[in-house]
Protein backbone atom coordinates (compact mmCIF):
# COMPACT_ATOMS: atom_id res chain seq x y z
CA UNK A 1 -17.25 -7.11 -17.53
CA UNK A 2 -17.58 -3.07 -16.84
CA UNK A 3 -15.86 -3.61 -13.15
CA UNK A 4 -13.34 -6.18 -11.72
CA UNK A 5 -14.19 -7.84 -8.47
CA UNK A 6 -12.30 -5.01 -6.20
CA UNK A 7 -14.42 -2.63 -8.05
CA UNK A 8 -17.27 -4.44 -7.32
CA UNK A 9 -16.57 -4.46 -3.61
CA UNK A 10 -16.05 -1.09 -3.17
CA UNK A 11 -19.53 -0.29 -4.67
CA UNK A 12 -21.39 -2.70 -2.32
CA UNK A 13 -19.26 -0.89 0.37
CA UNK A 14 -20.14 2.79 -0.97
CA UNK A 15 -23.69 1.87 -0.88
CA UNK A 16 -23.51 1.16 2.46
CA UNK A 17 -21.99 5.08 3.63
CA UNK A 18 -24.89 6.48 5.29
CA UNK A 19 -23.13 10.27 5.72
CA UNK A 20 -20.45 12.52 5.28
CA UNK A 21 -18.60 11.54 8.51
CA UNK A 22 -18.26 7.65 7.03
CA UNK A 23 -17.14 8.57 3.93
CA UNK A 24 -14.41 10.28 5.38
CA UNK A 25 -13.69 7.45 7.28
CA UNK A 26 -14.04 5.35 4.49
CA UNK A 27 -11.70 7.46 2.55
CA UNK A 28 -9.11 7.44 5.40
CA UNK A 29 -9.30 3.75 5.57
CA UNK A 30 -8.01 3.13 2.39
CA UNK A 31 -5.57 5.49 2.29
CA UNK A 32 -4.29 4.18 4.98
CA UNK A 33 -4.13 0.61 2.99
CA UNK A 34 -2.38 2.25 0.17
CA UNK A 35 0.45 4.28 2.59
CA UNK A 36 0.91 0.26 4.52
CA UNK A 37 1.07 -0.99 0.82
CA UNK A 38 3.37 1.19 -0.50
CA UNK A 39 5.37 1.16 2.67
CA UNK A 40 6.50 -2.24 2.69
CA UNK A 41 7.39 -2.36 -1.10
CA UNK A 42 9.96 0.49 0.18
CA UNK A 43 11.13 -1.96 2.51
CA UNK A 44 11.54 -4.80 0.33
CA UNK A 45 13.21 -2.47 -2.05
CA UNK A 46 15.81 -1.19 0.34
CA UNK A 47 16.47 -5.03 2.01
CA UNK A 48 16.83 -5.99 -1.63
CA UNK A 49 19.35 -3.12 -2.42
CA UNK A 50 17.57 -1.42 -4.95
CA UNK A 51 17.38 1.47 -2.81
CA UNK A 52 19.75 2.73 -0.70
CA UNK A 53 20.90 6.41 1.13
CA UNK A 54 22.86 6.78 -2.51
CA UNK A 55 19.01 6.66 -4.33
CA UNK A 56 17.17 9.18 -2.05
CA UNK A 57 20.65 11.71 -2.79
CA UNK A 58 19.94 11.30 -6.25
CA UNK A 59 15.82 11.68 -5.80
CA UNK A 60 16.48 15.04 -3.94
CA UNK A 61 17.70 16.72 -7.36
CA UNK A 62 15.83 14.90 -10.00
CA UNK A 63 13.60 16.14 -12.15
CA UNK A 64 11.53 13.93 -14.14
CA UNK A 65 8.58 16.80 -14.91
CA UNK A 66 8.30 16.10 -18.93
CA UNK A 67 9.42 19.13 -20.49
CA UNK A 68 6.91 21.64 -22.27
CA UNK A 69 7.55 22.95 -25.54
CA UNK A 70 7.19 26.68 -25.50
């Protein structure tokens, strides 16, 4: 099988958009599922203590950009 079942979905539901103005809303929607879905695994993270105020201190000066060889 090419496409899983999600896939599969989504192309029924893309063949459905009948103009610019629902794709965009299309588009929105599920962004909007992916910022609610990534949201709460944040919260479970910081209720299970695997992030904390300490964490973000140490995101603001990380840098995990892979180095390029010059």
């Amino acid at each position: 099988m090419i496409f899983n079942e999600a896939q599969l979905e989504l192309l029924n539901v893309l063949a459905d958009v009948k103009d610019e103005a629902e794709l965009m809303a299309l588009k929105h929607a599920i962004s909007e599922f992916f910022a609610r879905r990534a949201d709460e695994e944040m919260e479970k993270l910081w209720a299970s203590g695997d992030w904390n105020e300490q964490t973000l201190q140490e995101l603001e000066t990380a840098h995990y950009r892979t180095p390029y060889q010059q």
